[in-house]
Protein backbone atom coordinates (compact mmCIF):
# COMPACT_ATOMS: atom_id res chain seq x y z
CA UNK A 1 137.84 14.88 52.31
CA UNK A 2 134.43 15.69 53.46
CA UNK A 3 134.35 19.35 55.01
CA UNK A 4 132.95 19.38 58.66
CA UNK A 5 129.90 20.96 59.02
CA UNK A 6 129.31 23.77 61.13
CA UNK A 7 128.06 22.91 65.19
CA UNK A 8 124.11 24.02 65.37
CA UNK A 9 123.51 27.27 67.09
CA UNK A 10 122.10 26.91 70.57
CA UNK A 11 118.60 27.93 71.14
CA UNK A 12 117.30 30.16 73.50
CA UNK A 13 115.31 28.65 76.29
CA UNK A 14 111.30 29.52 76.57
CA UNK A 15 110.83 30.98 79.72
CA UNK A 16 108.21 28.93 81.79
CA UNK A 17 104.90 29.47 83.16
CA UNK A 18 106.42 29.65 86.37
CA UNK A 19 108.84 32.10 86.26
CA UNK A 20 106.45 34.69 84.57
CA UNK A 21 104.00 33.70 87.44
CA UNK A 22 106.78 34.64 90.09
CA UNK A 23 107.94 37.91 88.35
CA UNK A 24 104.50 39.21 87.90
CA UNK A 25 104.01 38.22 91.93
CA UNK A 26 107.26 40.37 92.72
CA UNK A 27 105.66 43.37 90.07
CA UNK A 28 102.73 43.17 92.37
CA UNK A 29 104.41 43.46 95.42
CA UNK A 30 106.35 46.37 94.71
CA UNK A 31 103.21 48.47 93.50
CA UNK A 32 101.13 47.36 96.95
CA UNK A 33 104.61 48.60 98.88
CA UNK A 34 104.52 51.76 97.03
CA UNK A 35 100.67 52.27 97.47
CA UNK A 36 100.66 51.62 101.46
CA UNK A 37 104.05 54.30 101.57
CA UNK A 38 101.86 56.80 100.56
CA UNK A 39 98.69 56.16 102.11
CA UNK A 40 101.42 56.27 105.88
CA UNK A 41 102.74 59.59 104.82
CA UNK A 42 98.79 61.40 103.70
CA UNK A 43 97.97 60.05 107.80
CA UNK A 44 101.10 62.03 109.03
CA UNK A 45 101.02 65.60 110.86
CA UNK A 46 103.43 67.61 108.15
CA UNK A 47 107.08 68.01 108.92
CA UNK A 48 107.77 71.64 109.84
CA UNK A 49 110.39 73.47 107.40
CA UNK A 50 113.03 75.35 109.66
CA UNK A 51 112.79 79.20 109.44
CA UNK A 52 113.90 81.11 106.32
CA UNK A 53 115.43 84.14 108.66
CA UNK A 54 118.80 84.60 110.16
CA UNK A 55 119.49 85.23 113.48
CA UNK A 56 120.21 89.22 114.00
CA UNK A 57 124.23 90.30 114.14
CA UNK A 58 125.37 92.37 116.89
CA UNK A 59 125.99 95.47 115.21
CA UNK A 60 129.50 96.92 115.85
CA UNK A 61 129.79 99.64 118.15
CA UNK A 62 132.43 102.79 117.83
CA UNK A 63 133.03 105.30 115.40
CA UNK A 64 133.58 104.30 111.86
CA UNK A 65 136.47 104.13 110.30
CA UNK A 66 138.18 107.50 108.54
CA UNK A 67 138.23 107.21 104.85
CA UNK A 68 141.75 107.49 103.31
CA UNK A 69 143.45 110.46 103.01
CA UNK A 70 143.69 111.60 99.19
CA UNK A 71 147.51 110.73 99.41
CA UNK A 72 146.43 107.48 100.82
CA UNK A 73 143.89 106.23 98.48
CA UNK A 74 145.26 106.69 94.66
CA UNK A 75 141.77 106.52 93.10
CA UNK A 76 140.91 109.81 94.59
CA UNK A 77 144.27 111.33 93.54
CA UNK A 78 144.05 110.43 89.89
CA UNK A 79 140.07 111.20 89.82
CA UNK A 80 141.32 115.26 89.30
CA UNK A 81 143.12 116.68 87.33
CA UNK A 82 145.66 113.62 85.44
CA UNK A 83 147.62 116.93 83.49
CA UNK A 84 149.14 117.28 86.70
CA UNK A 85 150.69 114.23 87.17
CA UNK A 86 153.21 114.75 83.86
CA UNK A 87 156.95 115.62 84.68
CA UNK A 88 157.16 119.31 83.33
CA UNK A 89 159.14 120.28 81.13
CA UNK A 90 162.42 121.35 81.74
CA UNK A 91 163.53 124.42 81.73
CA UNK A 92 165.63 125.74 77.94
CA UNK A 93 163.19 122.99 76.69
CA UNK A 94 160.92 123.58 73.36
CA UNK A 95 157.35 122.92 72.83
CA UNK A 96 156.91 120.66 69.94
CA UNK A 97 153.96 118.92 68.26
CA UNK A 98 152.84 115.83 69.88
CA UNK A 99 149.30 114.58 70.53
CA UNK A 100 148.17 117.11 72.73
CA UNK A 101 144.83 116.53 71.80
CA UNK A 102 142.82 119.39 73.74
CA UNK A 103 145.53 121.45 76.11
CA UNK A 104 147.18 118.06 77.46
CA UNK A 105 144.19 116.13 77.20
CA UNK A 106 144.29 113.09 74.79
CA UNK A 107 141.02 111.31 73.99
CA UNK A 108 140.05 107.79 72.12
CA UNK A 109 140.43 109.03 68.94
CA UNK A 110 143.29 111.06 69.07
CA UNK A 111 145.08 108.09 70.88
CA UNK A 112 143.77 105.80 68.30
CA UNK A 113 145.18 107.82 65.39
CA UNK A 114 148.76 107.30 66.77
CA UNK A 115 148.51 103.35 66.04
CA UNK A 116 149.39 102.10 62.27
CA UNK A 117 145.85 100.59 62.48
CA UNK A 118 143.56 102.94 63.88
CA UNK A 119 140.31 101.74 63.43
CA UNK A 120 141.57 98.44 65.50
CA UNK A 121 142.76 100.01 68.32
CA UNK A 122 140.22 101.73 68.43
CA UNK A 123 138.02 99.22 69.17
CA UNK A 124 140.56 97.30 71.09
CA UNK A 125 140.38 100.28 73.36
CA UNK A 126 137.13 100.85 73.90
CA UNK A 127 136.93 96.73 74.64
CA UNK A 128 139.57 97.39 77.55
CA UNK A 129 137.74 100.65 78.90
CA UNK A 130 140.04 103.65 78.04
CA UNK A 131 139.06 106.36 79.94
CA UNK A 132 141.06 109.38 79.13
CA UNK A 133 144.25 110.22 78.43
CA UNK A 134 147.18 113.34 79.07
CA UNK A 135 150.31 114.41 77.19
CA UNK A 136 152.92 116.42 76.76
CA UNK A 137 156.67 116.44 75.13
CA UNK A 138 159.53 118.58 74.44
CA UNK A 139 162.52 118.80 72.05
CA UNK A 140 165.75 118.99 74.37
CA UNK A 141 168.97 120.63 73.00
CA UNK A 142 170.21 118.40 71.47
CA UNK A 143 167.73 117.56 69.36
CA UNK A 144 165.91 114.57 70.61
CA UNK A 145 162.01 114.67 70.81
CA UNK A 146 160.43 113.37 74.15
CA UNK A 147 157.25 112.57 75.11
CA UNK A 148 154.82 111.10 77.49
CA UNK A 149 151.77 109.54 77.99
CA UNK A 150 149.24 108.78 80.87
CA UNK A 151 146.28 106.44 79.53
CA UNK A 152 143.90 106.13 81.98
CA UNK A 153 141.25 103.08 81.92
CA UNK A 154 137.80 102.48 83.78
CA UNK A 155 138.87 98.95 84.96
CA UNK A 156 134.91 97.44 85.83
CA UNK A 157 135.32 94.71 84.16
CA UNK A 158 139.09 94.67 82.39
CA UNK A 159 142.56 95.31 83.63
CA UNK A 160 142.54 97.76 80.78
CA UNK A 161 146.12 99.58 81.92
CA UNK A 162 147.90 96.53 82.54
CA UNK A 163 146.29 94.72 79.68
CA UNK A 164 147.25 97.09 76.66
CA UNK A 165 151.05 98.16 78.22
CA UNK A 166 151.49 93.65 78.07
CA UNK A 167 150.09 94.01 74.29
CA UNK A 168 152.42 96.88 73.27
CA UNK A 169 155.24 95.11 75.14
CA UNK A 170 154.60 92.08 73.16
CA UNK A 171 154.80 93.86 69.70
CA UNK A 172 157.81 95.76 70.90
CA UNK A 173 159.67 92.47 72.01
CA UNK A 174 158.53 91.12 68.59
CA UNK A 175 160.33 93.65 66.31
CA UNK A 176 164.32 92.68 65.08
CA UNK A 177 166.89 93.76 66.76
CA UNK A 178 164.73 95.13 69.94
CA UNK A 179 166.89 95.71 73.06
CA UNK A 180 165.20 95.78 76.30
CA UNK A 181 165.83 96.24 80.30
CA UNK A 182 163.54 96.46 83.40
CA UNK A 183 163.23 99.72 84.96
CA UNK A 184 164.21 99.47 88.79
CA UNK A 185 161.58 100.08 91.05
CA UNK A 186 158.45 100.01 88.32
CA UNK A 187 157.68 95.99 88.85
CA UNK A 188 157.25 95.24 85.68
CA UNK A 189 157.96 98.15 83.92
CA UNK A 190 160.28 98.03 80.82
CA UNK A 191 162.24 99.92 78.51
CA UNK A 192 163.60 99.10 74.70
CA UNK A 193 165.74 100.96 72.28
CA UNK A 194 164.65 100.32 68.74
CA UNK A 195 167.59 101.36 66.26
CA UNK A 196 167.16 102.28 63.02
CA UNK A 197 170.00 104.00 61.66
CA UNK A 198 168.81 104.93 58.34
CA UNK A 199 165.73 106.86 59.89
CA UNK A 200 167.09 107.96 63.36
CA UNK A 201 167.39 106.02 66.71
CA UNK A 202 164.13 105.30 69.55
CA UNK A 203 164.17 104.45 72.55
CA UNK A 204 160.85 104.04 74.89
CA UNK A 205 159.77 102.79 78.49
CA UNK A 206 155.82 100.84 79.27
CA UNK A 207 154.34 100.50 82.61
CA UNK A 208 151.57 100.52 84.78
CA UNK A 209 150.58 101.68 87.96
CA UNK A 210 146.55 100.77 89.17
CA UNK A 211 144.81 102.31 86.20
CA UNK A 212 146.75 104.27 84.61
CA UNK A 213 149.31 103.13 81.78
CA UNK A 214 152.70 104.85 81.01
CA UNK A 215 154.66 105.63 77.69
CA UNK A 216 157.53 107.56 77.32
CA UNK A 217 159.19 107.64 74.24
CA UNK A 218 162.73 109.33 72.63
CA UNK A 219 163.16 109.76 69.38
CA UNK A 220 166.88 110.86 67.80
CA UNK A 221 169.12 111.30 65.39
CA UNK A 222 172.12 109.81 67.67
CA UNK A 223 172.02 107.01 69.85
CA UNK A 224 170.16 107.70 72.98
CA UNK A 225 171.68 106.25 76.46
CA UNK A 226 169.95 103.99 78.12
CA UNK A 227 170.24 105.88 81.27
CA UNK A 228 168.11 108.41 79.95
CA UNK A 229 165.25 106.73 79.16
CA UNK A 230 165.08 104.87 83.02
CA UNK A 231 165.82 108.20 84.61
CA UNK A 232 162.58 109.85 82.65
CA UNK A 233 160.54 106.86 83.30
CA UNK A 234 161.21 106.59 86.76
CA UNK A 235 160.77 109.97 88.06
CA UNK A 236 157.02 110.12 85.76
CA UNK A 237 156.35 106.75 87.46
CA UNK A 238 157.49 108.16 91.38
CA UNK A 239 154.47 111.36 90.50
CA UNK A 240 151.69 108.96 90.14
């Protein structure tokens, strides 16, 4: 059996004499359209832009308003002095060692040094705009170690006080057997305990109020109640 051949292809059609006649017509048209537009508008008067300028504001009468009072506005109150704003320690207490830095003060650096990787946090904390810093701690008689930290930041650009307390709280919540509650009254503020009974027991609160970050940390050799740490953190959170 003969195989069928394949149907020829269809050819294109030429296009005729008269169509390229009309579409070069139409080309035509459009150009003399275009050229009598123009020649309409150059005759015109030109259209008059409307004024660049506002119209003048009444200006408010009265006396201005009176800037807030220093116990009003907390910018002003934390611009002094931030040493003052620590709970104090209490009294049969014992100075101990902590990072004091310069007579309360703790800079960068010094702040830096207390991370297991300084030279990051470092330069994580110069990204989020640390400012300065105060401390102080105690040893109570039992034993236990306490102390706390106010980190302030600049804030221009960064929520640099909320931003590092969410990254410590993070690394906290990521280590084994971390316990943690919210602190009434702080918003978000929280506190862990941390137990490690082979090399003592800590427990430690993070918050944040405008720019200024919160630690407070106790470190053991017996369990430390939980009420203890939310009493401390509280009443250093109700001074700022």
């Amino acid at each position: 059996m003969a195989a069928e051949l394949p149907e020829p292809a269809p050819r294109a059609r030429r296009r005729g004499r008269t169509a390229l006649l009309i579409a070069t017509a139409a080309v035509l048209g459009v150009v003399a359209g275009t050229c009598t537009g123009y020649l309409i508008e150059a005759d015109r008067e030109p259209t008059r832009l409307p004024s660049l300028s506002q119209p003048t504001l009444p200006q408010a009468k009265g006396p201005a308003p009176e800037p807030l009072s220093a116990a009003q506005d907390r910018q002003v109150r934390t611009d002094g002095d931030l040493r003052k704003f620590l709970l104090t320690k209490p009294r049969g207490a014992k100075d101990v060692d902590v990072l004091k830095g310069d007579d309360g003060w703790l800079g960068l650096t010094a702040y830096a040094d207390a991370f297991t990787k300084p030279g990051a946090a470092f330069g994580n904390l110069v990204d989020e705009e640390f400012r300065r810093g105060a401390v102080t701690g105690w040893e109570t008689g039992d034993g236990s170690i306490v102390e706390i930290r106010l980190l302030q930041y600049r804030q221009q650009e960064t929520t640099g006080a909320a931003n590092t307390t969410k990254s410590q709280e993070d690394w906290i919540q990521g280590e084994h057997g971390t316990k943690s509650w919210p602190i009434p009254g702080t918003g978000a503020g929280m506190a862990y305990v941390l137990s490690k009974p082979d090399t003592g027991h800590s427990v430690e609160a993070l918050a944040w109020r405008g720019d200024i970050a919160v630690e407070v940390f106790i470190d053991s050799a017996k369990p430390v109640p939980k009420a203890q740490i939310m009493d401390l953190a509280q009443r250093q959170l109700e001074r700022l």
